[in-house]
C-alpha atoms as a PDB file:
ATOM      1  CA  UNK A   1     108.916 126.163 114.498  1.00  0.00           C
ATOM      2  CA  UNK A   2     112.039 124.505 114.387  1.00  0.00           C
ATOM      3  CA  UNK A   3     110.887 121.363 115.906  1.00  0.00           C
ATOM      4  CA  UNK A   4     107.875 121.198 113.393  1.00  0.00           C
ATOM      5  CA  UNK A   5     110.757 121.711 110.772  1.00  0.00           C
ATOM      6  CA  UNK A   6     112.385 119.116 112.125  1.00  0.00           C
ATOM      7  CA  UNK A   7     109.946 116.297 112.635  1.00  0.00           C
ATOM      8  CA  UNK A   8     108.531 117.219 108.839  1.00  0.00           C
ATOM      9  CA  UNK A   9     111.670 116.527 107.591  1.00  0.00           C
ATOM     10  CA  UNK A  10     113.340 114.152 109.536  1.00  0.00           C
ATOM     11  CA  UNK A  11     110.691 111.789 110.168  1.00  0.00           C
ATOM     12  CA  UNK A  12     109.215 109.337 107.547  1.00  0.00           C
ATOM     13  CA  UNK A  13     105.442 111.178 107.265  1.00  0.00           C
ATOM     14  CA  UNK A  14     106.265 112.589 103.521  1.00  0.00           C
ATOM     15  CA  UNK A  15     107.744 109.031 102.636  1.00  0.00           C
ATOM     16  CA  UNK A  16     104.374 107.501 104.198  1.00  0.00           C
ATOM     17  CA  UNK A  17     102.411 110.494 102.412  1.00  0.00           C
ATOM     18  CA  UNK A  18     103.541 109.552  98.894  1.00  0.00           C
ATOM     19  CA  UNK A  19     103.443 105.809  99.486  1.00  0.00           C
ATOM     20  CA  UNK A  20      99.497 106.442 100.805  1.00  0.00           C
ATOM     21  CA  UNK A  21      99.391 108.113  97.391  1.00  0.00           C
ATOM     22  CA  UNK A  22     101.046 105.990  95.358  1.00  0.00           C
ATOM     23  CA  UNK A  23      99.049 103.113  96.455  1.00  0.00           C
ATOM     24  CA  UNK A  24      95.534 104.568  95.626  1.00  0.00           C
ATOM     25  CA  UNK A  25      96.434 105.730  91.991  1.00  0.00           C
ATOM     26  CA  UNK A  26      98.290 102.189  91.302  1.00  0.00           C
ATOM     27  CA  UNK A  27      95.045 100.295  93.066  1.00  0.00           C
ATOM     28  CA  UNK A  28      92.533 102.106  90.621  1.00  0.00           C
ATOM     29  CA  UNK A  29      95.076 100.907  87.745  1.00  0.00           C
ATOM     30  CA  UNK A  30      94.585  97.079  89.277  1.00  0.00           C
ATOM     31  CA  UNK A  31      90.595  97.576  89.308  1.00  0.00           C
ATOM     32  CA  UNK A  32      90.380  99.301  85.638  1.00  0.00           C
ATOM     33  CA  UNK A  33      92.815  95.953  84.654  1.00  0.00           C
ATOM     34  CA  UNK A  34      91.056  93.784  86.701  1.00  0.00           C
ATOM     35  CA  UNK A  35      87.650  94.854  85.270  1.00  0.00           C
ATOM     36  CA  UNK A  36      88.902  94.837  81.543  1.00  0.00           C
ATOM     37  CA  UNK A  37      90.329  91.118  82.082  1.00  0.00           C
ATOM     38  CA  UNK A  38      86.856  90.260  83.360  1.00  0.00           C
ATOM     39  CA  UNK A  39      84.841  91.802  81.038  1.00  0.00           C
ATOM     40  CA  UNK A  40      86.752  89.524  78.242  1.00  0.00           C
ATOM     41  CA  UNK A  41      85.470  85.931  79.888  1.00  0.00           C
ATOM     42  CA  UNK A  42      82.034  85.173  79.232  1.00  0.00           C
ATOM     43  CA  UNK A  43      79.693  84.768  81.358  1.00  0.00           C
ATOM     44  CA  UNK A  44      77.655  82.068  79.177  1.00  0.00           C
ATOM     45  CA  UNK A  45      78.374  80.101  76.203  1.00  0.00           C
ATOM     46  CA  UNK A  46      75.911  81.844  74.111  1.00  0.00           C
ATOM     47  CA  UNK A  47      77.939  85.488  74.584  1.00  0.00           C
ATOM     48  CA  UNK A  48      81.408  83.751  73.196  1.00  0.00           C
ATOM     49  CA  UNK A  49      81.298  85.110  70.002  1.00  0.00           C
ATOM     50  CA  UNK A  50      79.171  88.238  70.654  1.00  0.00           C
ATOM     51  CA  UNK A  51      80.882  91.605  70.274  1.00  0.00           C
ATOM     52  CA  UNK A  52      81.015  93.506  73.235  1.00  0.00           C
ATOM     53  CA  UNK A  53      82.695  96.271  74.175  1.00  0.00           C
ATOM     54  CA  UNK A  54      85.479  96.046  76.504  1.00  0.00           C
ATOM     55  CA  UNK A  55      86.949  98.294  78.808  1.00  0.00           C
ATOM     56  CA  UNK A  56      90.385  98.734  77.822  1.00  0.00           C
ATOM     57  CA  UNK A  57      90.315 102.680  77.303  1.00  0.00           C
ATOM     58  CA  UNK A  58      89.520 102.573  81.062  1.00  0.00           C
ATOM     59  CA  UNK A  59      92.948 100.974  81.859  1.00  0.00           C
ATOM     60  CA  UNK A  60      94.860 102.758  79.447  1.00  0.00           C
ATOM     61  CA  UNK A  61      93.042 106.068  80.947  1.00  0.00           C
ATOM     62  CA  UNK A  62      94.224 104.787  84.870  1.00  0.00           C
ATOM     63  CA  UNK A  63      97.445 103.739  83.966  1.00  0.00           C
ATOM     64  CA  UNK A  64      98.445 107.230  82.041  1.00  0.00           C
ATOM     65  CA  UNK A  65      96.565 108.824  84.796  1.00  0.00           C
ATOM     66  CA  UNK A  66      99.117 106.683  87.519  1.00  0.00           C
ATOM     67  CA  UNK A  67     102.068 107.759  85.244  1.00  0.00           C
ATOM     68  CA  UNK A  68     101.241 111.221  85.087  1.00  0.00           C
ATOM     69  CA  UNK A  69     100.296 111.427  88.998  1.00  0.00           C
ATOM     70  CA  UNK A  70     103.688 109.686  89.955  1.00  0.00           C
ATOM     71  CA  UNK A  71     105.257 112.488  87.621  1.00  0.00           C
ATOM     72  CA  UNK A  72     103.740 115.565  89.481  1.00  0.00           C
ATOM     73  CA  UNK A  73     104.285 113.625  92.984  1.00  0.00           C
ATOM     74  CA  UNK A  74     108.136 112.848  92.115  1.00  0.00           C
ATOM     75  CA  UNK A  75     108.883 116.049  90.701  1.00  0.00           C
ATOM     76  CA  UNK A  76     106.619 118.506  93.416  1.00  0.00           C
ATOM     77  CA  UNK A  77     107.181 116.646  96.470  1.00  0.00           C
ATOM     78  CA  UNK A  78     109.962 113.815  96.515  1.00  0.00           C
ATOM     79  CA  UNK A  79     112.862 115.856  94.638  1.00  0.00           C
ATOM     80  CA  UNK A  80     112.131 118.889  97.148  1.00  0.00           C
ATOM     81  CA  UNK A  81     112.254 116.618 100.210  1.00  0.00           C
ATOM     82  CA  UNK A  82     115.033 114.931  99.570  1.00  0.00           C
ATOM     83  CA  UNK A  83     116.877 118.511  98.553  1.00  0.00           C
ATOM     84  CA  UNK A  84     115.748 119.882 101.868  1.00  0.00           C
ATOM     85  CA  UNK A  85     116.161 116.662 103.828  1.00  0.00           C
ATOM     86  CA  UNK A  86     120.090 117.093 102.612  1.00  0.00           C
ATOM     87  CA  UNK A  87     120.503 120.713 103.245  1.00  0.00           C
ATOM     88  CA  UNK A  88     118.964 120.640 107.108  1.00  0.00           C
ATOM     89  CA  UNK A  89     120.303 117.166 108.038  1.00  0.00           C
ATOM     90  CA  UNK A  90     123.337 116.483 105.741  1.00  0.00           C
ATOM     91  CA  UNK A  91     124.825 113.249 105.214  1.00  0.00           C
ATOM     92  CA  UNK A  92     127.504 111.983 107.235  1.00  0.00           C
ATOM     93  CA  UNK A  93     130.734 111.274 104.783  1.00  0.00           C
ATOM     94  CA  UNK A  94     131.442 107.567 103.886  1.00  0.00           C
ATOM     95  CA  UNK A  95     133.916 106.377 105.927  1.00  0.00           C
ATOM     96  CA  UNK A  96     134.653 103.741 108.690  1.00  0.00           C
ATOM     97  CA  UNK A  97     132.121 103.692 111.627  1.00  0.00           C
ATOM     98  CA  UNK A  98     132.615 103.958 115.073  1.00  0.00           C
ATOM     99  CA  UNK A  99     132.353 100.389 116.077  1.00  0.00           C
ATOM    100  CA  UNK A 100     134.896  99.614 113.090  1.00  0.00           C
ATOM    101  CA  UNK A 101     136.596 101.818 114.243  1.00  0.00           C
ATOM    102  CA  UNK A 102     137.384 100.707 117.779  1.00  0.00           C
ATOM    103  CA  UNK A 103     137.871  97.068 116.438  1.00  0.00           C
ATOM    104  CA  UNK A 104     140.265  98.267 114.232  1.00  0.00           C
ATOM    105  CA  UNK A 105     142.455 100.200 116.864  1.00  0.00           C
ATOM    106  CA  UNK A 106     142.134  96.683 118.682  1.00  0.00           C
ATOM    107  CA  UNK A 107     143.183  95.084 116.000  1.00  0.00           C
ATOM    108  CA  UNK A 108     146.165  97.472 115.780  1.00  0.00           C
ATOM    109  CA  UNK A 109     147.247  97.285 119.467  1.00  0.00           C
ATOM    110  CA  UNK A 110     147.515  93.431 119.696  1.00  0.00           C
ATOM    111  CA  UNK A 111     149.363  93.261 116.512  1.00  0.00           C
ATOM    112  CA  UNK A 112     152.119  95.682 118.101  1.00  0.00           C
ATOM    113  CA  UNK A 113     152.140  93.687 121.503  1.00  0.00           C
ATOM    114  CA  UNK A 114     152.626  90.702 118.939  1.00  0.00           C
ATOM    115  CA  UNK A 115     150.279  88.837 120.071  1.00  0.00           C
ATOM    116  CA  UNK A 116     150.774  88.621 123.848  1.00  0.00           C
ATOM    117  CA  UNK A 117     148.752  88.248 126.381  1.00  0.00           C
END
């Protein structure tokens, strides 16, 4: 179970999870916009100055729908992961890293043999 664990959190299958999300509520946003920019152009001369209804509800309906699903998917799943994510696999402190590290105490060593070779 630990493994499991381990690969749920570790690897990037909840980041690719929400992104698969994401992606379909934002793409019915781009169809609702895309079909309430469309149904403003005409399709004849004759229906420029006719009144039809347009369907701009639908958009504002998909893109409070988008807000309101990236809500629920932030709060329920993201803010969890990432809580758990830091409390199995903590972050390793800011500091120098290894390679640095060793360059550094290179550094240091030729400077005390002054430069000789």
């Amino acid at each position: 179970m630990q493994g499991f664990r381990n690969f749920i959190i570790r690897g990037n299958l909840v980041d690719i999870a929400v992104a698969f999300i994401i992606g379909l509520a934002f793409a019915a946003v781009v169809t609702t916009f895309t079909n309430w920019l469309t149904s403003l152009l005409p399709e004849s001369a004759s229906e420029v100055f006719s009144n039809t209804p347009n369907s701009f509800g639908a958009f504002l309906n998909a893109v409070i729908s988008f807000l309101i699903l990236a809500a629920v998917v932030y709060f329920f799943v993201v803010l969890p992961y990432t809580k758990a994510k830091e409390k199995y696999f903590p972050s390793e402190d800011p500091g120098t890293s290894a390679d640095v590290a060793v360059l550094e105490e290179i550094r240091d060593l030729l400077a005390t043999r002054g430069g000789q070779v």
